[in-house]
PDB file of N, CA and C in Angstrom:
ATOM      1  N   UNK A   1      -8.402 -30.377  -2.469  1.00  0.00           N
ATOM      2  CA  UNK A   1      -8.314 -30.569  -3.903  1.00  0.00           C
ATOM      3  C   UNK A   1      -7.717 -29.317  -4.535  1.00  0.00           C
ATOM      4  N   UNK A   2      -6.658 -29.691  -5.303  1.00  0.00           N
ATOM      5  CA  UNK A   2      -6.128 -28.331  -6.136  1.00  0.00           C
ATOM      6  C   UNK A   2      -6.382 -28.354  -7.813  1.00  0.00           C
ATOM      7  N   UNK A   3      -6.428 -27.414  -8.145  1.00  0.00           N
ATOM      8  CA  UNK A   3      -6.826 -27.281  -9.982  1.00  0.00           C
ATOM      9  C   UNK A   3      -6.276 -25.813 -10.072  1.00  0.00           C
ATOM     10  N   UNK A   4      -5.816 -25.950 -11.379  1.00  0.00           N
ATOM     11  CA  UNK A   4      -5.497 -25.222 -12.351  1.00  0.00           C
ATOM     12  C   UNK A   4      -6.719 -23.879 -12.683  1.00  0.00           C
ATOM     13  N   UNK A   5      -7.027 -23.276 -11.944  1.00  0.00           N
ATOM     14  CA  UNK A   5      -8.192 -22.294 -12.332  1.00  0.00           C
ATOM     15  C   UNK A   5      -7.952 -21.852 -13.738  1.00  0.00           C
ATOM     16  N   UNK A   6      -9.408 -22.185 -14.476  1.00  0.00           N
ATOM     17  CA  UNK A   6      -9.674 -21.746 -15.668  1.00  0.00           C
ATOM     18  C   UNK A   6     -10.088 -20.505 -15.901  1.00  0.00           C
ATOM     19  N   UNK A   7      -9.857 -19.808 -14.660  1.00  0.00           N
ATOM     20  CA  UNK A   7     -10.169 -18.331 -14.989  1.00  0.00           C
ATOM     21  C   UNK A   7      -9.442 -17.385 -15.282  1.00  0.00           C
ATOM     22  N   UNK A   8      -8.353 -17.789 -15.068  1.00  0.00           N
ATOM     23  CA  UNK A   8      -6.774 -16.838 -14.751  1.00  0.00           C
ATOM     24  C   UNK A   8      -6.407 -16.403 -16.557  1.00  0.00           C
ATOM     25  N   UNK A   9      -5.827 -15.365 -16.208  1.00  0.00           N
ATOM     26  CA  UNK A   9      -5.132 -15.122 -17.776  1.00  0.00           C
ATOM     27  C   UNK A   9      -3.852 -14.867 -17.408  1.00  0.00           C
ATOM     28  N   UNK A  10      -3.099 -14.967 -18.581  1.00  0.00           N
ATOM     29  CA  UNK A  10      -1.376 -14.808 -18.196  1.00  0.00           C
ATOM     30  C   UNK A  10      -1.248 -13.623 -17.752  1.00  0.00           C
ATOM     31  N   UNK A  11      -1.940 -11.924 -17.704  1.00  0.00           N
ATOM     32  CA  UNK A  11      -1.456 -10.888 -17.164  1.00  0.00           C
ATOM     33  C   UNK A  11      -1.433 -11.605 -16.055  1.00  0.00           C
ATOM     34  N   UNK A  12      -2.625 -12.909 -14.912  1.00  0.00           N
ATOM     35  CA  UNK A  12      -2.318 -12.494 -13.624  1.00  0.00           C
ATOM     36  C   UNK A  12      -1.696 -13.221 -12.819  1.00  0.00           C
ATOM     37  N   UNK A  13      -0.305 -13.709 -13.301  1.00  0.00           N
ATOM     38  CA  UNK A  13       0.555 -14.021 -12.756  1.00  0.00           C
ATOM     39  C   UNK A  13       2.091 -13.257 -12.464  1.00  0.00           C
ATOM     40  N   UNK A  14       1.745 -12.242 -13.880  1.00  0.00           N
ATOM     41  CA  UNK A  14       2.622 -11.212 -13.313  1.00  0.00           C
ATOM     42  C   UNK A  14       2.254 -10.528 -12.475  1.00  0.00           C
ATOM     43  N   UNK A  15       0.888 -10.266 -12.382  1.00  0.00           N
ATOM     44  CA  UNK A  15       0.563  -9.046 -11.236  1.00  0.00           C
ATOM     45  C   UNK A  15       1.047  -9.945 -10.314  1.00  0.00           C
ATOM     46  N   UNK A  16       0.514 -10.597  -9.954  1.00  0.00           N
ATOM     47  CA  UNK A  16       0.954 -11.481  -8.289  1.00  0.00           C
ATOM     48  C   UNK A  16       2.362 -11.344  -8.427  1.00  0.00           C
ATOM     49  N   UNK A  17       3.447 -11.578  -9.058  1.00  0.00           N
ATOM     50  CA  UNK A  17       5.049 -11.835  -8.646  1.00  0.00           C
ATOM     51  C   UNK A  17       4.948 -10.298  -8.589  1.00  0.00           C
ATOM     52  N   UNK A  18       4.590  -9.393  -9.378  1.00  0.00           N
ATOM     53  CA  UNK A  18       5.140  -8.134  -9.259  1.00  0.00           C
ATOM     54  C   UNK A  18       4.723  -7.861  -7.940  1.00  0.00           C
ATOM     55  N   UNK A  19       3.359  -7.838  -7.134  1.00  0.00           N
ATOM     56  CA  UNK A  19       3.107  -7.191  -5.832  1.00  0.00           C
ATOM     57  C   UNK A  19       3.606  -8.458  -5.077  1.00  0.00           C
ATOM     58  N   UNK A  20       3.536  -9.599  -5.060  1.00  0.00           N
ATOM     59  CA  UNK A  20       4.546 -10.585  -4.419  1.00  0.00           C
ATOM     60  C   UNK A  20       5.980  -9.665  -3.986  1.00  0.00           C
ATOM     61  N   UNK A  21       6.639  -9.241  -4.758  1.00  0.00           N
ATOM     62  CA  UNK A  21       8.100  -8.849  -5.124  1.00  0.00           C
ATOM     63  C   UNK A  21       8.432  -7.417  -4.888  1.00  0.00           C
ATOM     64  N   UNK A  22       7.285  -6.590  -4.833  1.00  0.00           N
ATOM     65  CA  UNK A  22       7.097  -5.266  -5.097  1.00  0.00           C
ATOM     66  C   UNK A  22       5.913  -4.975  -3.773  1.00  0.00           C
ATOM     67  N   UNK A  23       5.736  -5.294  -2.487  1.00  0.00           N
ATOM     68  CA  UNK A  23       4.390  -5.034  -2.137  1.00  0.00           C
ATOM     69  C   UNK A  23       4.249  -3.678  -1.231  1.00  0.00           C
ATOM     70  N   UNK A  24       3.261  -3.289  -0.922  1.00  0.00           N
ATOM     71  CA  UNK A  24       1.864  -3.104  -1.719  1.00  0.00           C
ATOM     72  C   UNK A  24       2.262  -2.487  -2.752  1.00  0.00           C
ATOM     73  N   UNK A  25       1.114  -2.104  -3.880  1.00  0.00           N
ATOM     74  CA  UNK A  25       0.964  -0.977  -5.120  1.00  0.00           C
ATOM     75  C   UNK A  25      -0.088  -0.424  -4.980  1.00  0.00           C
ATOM     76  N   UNK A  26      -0.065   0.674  -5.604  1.00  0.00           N
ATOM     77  CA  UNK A  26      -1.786   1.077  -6.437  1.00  0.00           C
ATOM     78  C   UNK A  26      -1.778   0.625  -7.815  1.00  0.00           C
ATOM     79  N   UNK A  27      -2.871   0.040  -8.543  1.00  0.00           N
ATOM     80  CA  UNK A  27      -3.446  -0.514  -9.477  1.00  0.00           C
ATOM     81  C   UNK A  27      -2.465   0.628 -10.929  1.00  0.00           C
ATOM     82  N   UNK A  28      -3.015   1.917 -10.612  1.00  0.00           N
ATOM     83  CA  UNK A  28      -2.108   2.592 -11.711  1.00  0.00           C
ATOM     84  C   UNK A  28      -0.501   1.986 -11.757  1.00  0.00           C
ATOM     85  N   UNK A  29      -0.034   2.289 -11.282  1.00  0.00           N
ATOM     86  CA  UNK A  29       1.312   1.762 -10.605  1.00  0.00           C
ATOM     87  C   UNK A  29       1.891   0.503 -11.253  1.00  0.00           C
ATOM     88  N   UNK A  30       1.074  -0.219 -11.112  1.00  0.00           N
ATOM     89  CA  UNK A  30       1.251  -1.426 -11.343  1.00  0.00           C
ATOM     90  C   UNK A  30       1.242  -1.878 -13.246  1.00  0.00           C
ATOM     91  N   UNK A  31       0.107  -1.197 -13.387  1.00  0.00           N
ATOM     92  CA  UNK A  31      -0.034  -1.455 -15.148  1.00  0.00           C
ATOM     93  C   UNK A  31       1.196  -0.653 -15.615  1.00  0.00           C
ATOM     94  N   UNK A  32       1.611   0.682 -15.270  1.00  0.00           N
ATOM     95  CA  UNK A  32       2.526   1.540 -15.884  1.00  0.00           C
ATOM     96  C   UNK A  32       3.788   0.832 -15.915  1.00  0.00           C
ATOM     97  N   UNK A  33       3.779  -0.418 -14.448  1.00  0.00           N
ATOM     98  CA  UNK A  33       5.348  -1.083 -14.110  1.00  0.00           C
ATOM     99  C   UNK A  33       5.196  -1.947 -15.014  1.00  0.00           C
ATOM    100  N   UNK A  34       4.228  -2.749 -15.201  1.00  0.00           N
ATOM    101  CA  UNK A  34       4.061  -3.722 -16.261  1.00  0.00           C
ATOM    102  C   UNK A  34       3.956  -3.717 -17.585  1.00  0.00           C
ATOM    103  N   UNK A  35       3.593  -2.562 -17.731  1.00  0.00           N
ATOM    104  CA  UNK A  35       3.732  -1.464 -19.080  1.00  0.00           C
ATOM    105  C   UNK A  35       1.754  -2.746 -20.033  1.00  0.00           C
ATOM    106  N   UNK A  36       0.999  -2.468 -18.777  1.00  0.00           N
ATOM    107  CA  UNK A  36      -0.265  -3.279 -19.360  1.00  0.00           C
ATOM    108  C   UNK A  36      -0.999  -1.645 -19.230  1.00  0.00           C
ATOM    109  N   UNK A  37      -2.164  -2.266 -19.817  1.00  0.00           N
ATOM    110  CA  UNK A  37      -3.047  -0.920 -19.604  1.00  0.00           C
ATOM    111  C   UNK A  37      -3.906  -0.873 -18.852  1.00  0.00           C
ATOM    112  N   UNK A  38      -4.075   0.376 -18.172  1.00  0.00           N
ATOM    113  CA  UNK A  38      -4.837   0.929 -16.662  1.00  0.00           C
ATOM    114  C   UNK A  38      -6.333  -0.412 -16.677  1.00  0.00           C
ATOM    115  N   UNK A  39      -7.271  -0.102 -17.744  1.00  0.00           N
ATOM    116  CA  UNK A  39      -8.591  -0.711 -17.449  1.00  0.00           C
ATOM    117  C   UNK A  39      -8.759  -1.952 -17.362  1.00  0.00           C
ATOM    118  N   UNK A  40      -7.440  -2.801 -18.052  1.00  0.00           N
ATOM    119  CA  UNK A  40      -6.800  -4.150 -18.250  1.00  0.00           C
ATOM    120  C   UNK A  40      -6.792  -4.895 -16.460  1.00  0.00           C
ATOM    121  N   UNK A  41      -5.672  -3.835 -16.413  1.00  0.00           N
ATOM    122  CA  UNK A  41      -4.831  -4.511 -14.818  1.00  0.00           C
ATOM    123  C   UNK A  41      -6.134  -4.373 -13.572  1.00  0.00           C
ATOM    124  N   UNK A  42      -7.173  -2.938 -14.137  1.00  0.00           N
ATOM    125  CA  UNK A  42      -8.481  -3.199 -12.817  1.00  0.00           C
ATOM    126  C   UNK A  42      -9.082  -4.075 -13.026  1.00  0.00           C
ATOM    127  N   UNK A  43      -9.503  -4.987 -13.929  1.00  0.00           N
ATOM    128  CA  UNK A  43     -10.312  -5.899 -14.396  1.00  0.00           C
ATOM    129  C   UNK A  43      -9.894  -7.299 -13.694  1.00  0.00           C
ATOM    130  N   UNK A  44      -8.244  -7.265 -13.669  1.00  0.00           N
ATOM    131  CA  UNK A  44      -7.612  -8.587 -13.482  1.00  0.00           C
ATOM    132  C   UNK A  44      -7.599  -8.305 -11.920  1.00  0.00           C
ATOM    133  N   UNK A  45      -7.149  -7.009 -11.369  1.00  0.00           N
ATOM    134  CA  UNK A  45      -7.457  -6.997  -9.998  1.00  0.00           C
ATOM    135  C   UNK A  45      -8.066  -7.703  -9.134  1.00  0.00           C
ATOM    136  N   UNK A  46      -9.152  -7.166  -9.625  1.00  0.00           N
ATOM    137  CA  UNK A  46     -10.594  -7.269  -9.467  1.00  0.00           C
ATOM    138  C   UNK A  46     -10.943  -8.928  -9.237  1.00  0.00           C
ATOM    139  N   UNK A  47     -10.857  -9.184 -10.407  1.00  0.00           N
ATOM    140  CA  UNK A  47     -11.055 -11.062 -10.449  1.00  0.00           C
ATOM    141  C   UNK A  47     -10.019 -11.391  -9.287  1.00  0.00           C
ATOM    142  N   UNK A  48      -8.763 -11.459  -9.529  1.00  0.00           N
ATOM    143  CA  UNK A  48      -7.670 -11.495  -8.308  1.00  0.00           C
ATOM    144  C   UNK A  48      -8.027 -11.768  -6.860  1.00  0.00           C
ATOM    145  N   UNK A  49      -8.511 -10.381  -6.127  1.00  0.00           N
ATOM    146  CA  UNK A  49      -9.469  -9.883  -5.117  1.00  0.00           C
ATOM    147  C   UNK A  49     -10.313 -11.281  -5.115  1.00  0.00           C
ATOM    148  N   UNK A  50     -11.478 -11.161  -6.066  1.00  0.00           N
ATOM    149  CA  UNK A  50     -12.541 -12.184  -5.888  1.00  0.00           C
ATOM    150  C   UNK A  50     -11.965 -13.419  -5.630  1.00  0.00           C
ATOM    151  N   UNK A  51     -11.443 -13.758  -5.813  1.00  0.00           N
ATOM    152  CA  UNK A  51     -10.900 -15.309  -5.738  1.00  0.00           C
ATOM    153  C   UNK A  51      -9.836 -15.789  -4.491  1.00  0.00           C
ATOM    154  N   UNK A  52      -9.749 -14.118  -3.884  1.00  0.00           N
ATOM    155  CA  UNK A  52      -9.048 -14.735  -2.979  1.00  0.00           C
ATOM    156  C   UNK A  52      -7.302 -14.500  -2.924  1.00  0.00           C
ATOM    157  N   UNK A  53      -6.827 -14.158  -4.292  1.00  0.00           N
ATOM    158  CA  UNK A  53      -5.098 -14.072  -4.063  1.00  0.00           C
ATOM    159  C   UNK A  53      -4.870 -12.638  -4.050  1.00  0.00           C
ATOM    160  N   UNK A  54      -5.744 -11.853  -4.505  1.00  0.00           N
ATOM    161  CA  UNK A  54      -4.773 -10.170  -3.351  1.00  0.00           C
ATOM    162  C   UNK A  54      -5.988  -9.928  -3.059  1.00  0.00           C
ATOM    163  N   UNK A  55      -5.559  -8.756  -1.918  1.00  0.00           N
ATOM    164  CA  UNK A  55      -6.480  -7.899  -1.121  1.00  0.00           C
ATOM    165  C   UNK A  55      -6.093  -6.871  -0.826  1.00  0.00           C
ATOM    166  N   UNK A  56      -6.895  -5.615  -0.428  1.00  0.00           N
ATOM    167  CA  UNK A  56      -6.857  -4.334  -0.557  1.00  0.00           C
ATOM    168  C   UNK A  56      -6.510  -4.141   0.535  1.00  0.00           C
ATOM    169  N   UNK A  57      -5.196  -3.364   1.056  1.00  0.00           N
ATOM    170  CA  UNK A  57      -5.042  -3.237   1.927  1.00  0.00           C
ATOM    171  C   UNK A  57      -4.398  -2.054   2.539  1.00  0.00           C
ATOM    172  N   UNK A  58      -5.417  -0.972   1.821  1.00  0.00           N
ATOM    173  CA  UNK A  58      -5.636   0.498   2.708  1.00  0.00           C
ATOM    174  C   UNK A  58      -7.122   0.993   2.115  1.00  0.00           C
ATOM    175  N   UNK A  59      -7.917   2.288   2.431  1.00  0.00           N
ATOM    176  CA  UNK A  59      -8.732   2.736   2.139  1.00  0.00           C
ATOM    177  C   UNK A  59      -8.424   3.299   0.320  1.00  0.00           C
ATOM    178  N   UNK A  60      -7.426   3.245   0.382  1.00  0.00           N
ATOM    179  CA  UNK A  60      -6.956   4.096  -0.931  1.00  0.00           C
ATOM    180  C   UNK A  60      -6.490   3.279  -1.888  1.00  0.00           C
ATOM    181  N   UNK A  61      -7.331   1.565  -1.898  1.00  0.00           N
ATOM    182  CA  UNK A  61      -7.182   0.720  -2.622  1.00  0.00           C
ATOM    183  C   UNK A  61      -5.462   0.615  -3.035  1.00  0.00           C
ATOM    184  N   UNK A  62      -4.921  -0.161  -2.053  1.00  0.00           N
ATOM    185  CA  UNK A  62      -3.673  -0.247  -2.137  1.00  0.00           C
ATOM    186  C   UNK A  62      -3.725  -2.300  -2.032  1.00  0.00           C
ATOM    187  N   UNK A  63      -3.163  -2.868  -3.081  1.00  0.00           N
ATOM    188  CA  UNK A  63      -2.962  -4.396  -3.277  1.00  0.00           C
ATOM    189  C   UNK A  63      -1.646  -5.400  -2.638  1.00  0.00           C
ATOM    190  N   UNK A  64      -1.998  -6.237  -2.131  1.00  0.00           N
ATOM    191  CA  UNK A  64      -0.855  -7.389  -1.308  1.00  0.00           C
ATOM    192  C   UNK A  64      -1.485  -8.163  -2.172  1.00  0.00           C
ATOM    193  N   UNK A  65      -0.434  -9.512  -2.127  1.00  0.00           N
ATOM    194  CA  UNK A  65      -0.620 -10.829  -2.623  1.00  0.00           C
ATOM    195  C   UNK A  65      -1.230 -11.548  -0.929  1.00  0.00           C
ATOM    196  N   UNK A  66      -2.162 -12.380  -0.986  1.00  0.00           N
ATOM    197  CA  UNK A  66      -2.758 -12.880  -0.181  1.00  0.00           C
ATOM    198  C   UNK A  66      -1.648 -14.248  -0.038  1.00  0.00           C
ATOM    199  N   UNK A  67      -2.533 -14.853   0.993  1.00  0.00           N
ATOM    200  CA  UNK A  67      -1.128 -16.407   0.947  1.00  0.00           C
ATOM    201  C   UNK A  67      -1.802 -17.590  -0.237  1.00  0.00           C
ATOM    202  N   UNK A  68      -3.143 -17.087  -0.268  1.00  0.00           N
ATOM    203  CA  UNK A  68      -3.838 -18.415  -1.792  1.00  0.00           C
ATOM    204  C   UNK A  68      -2.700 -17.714  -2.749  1.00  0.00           C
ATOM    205  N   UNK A  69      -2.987 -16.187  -3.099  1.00  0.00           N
ATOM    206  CA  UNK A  69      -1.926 -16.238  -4.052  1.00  0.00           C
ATOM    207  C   UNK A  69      -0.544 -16.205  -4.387  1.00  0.00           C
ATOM    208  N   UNK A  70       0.087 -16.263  -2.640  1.00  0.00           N
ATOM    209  CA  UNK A  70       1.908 -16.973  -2.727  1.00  0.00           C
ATOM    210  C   UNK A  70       1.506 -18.796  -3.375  1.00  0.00           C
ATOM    211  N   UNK A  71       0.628 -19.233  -3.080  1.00  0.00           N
ATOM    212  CA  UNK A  71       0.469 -20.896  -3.349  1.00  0.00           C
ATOM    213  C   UNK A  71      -0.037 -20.859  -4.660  1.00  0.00           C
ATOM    214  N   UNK A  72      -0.872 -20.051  -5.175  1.00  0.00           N
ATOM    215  CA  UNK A  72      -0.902 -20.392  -6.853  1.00  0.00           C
ATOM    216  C   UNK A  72       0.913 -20.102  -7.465  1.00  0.00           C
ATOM    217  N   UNK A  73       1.205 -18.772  -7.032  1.00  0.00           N
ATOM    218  CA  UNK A  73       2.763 -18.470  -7.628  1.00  0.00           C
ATOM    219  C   UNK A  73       3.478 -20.112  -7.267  1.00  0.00           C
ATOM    220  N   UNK A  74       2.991 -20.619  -5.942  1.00  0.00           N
ATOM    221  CA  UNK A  74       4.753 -21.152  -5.715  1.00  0.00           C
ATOM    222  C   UNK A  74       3.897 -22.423  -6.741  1.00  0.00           C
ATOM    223  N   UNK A  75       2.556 -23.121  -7.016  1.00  0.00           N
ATOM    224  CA  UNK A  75       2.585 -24.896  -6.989  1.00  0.00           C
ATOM    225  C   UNK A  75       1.729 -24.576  -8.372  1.00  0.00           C
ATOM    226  N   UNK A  76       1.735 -23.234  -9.078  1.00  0.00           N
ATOM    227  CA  UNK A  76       0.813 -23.063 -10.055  1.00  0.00           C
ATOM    228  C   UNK A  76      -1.178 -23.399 -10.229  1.00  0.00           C
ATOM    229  N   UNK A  77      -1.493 -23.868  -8.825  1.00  0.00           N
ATOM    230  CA  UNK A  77      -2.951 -23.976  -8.539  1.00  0.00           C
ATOM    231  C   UNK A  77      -3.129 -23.568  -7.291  1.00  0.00           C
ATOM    232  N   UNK A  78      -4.602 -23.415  -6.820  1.00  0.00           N
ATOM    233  CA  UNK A  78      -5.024 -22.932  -5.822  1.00  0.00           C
ATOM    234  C   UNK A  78      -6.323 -23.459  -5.662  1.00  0.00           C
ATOM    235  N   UNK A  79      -6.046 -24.034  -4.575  1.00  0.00           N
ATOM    236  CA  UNK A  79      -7.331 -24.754  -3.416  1.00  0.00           C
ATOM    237  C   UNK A  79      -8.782 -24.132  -4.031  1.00  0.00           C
ATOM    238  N   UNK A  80      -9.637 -25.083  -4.515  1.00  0.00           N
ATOM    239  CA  UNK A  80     -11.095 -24.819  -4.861  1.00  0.00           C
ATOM    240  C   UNK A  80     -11.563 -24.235  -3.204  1.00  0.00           C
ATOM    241  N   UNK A  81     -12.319 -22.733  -3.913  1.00  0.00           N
ATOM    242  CA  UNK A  81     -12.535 -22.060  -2.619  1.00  0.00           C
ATOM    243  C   UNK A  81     -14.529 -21.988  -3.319  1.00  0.00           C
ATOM    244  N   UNK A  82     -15.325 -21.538  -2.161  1.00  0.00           N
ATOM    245  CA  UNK A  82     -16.187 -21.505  -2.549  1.00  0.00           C
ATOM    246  C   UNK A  82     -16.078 -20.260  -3.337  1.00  0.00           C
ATOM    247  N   UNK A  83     -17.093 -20.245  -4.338  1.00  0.00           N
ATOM    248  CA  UNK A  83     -16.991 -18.899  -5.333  1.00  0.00           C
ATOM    249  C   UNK A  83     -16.446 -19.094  -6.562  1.00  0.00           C
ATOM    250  N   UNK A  84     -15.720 -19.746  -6.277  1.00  0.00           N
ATOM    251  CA  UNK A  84     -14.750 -20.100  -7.769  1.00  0.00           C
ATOM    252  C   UNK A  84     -15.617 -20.858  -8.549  1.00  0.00           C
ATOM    253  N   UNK A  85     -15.940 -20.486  -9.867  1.00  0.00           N
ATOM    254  CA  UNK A  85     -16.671 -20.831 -10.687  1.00  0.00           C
ATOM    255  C   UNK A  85     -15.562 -21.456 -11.830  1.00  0.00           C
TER     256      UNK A  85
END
């Protein structure tokens, strides 16, 4: 089953194409490229992470797009995972 997650906000579809397009980043990095602000882009991270479409992938909190979140980018939803509220 796929849906439209009601959790998402429009910053986080740019983050995903940007580290999609751009990968990995650090979180600073990323808001400064996006020209969003630092506490903004950890917040959306963060949710991101939880749900499954990026993951951290060094000790030094460095972000990839996961493959749930190449499939929200490419079909605009993503597979009800457990957790998703």
């Amino acid at each position: 089953m796929s849906t439209s997650p009601d959790w998402t906000h429009p910053a986080d579809e740019r983050i995903l194409r940007f580290l999609s397009e751009n990968p990995p980043d650090y979180v600073p990095l990323i808001a400064n490229r996006l020209g969003m602000h630092l506490g903004y882009v950890e917040r959306r991270v963060d949710t991101l992470v939880d749900h499954g479409l990026l993951e951290p992938v060094s000790g030094e909190v460095i972000y990839a797009v996961t493959e749930r979140g190449e499939q929200y980018l490419k079909e605009g939803t993503v597979a009800v995972a457990p957790g998703d509220d």
